[in-house]
N, C-alpha and C. Protein backbone atom coordinates (compact mmCIF):
# COMPACT_ATOMS: atom_id res chain seq x y z
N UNK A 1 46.05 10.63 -2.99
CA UNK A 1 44.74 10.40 -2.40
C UNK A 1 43.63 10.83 -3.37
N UNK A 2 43.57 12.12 -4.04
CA UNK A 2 42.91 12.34 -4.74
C UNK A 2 42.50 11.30 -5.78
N UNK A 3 43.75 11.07 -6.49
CA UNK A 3 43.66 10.02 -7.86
C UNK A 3 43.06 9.02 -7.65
N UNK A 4 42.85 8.22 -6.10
CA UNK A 4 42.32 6.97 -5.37
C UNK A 4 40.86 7.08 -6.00
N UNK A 5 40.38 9.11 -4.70
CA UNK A 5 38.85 9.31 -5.12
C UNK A 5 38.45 9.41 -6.70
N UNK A 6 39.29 9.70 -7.02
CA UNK A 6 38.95 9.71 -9.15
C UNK A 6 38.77 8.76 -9.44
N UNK A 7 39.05 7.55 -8.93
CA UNK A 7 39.00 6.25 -9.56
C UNK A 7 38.09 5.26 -8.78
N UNK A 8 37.69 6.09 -7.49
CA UNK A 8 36.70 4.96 -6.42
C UNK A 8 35.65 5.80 -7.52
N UNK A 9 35.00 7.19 -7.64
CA UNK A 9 33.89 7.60 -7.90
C UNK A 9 33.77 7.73 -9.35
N UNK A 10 34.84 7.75 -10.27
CA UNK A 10 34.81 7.55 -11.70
C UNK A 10 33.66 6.19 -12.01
N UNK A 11 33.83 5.35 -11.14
CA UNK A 11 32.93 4.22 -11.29
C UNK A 11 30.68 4.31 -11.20
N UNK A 12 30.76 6.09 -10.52
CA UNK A 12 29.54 6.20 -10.45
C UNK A 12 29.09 7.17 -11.84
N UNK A 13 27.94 7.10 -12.02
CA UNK A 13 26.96 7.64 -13.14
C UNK A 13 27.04 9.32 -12.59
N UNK A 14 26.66 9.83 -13.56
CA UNK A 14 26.52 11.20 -13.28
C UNK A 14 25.15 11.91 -11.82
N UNK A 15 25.24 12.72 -11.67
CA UNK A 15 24.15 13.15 -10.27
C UNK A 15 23.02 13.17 -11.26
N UNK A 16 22.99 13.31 -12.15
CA UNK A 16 21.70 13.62 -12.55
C UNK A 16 20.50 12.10 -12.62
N UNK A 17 21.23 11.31 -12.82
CA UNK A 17 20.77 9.81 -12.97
C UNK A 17 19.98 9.50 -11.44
N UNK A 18 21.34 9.91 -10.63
CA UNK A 18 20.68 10.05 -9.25
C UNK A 18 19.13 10.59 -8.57
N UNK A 19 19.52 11.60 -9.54
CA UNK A 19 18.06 12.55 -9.05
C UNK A 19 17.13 11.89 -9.99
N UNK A 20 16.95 11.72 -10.99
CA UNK A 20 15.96 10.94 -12.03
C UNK A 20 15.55 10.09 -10.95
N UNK A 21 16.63 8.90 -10.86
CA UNK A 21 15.66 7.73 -9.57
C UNK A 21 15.32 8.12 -8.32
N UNK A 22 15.39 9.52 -7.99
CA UNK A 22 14.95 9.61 -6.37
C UNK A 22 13.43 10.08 -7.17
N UNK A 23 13.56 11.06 -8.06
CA UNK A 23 12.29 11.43 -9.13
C UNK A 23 11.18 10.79 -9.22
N UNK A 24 11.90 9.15 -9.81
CA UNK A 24 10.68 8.09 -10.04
C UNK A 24 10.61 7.47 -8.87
N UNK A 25 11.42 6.98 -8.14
CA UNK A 25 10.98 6.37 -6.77
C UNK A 25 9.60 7.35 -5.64
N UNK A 26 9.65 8.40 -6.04
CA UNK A 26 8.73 9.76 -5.46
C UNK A 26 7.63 9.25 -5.86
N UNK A 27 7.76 9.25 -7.31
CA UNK A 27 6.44 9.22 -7.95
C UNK A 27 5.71 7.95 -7.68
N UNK A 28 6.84 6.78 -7.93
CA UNK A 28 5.74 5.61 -7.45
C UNK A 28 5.63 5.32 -6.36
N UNK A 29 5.91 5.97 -4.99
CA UNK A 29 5.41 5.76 -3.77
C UNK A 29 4.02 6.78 -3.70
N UNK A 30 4.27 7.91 -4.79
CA UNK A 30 2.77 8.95 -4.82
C UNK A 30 1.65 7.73 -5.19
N UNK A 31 1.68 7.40 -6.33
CA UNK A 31 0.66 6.20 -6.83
C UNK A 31 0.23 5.52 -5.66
N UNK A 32 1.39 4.91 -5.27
CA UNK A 32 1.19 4.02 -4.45
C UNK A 32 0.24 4.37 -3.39
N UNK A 33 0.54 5.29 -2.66
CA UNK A 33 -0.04 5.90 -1.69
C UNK A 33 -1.66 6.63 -2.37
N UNK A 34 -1.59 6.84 -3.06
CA UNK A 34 -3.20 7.25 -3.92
C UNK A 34 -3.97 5.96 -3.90
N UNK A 35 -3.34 5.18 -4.60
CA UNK A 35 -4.01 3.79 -4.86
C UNK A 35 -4.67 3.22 -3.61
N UNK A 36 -3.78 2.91 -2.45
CA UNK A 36 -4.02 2.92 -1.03
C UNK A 36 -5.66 3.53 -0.90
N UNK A 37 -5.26 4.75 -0.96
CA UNK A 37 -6.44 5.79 0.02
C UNK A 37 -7.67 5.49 -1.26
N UNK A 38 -7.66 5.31 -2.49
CA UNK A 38 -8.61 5.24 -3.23
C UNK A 38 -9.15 4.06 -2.82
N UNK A 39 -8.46 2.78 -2.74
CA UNK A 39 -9.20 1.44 -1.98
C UNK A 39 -10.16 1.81 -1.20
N UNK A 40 -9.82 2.42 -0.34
CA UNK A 40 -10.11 2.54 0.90
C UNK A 40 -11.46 3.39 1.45
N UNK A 41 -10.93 4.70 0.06
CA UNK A 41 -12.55 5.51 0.29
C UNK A 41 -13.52 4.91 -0.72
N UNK A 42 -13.52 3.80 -1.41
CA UNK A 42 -14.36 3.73 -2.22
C UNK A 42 -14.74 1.96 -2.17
N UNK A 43 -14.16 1.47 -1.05
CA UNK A 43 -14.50 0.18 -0.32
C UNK A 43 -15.95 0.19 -0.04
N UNK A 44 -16.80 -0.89 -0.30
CA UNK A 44 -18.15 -0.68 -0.66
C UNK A 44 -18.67 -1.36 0.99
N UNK A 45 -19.42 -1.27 1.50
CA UNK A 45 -19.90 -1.33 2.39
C UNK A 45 -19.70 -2.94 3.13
N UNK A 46 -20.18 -3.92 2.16
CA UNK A 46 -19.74 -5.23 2.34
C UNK A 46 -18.44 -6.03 2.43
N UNK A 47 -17.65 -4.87 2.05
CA UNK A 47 -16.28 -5.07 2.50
C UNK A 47 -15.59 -5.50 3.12
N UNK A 48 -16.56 -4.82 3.47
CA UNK A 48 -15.31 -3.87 5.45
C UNK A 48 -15.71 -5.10 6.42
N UNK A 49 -14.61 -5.41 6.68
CA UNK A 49 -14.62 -6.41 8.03
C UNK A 49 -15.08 -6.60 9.15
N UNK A 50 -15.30 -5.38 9.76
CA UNK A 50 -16.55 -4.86 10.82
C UNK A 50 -17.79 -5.63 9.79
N UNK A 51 -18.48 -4.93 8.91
CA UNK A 51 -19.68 -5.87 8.73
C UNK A 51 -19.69 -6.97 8.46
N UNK A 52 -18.73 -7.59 7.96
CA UNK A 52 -18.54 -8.81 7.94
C UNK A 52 -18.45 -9.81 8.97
N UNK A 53 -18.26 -9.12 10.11
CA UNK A 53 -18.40 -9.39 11.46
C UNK A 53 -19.80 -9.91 12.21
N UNK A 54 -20.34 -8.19 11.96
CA UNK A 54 -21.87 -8.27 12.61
C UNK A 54 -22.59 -8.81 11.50
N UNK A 55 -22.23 -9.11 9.96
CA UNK A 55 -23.92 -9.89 9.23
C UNK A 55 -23.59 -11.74 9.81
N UNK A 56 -22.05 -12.11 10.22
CA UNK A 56 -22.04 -13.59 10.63
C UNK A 56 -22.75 -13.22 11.51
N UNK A 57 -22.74 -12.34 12.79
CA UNK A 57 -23.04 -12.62 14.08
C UNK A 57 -24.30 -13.11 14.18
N UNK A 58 -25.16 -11.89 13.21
CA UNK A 58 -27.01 -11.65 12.67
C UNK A 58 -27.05 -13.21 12.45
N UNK A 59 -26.14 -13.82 10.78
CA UNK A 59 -26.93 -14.91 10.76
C UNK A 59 -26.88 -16.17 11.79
N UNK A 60 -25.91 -16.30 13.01
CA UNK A 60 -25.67 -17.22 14.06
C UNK A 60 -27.37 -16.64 14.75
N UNK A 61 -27.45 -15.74 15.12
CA UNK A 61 -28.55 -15.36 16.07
C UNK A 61 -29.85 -15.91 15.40
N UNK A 62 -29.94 -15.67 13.80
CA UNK A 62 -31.07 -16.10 13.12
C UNK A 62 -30.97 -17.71 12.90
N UNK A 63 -29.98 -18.35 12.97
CA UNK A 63 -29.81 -20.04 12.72
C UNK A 63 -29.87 -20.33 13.86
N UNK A 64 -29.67 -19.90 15.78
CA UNK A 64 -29.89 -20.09 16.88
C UNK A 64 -31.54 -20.04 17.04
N UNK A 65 -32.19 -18.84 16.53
CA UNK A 65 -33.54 -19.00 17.09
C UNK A 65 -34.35 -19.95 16.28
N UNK A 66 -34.00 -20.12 14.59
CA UNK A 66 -34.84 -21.44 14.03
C UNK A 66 -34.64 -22.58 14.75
N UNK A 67 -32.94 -22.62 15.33
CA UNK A 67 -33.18 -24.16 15.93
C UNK A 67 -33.67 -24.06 17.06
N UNK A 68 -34.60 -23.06 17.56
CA UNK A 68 -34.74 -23.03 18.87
C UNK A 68 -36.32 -23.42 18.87
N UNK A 69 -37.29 -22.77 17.68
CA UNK A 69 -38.28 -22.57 17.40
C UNK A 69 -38.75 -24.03 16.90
């Protein structure tokens, strides 16, 4: 049984390789997640979908009262 596991796990890389990619996988979900929140706090006012909302709404209300006028 043993000699089986020597020869199923002989086929894997050493632990250390292991930990290297849990290492970099860390790191680029850190980026990732920075990158995220940096969008986000530094999204400029015209952005944001809320105003993009209320400046259509403004200009429907302002193209309603010229054609009204």
């Amino acid at each position: 049984m043993a000699e089986i596991m020597d020869n199923l796990l002989g086929f894997l890389p050493p632990g250390g390789v292991f930990i290297g990619g849990a290492g970099v996988a860390i790191l680029i979900l850190a980026f990732q997640f920075l990158n995220k929140w940096l969008h986000h706090i530094l999204k400029l006012p015209w952005m944001q979908e809320e105003n993009q909302r209320k400046r259509k709404q403004l200009e429907q209300n302002a193209n309603n009262q010229q054609k009204s006028n």
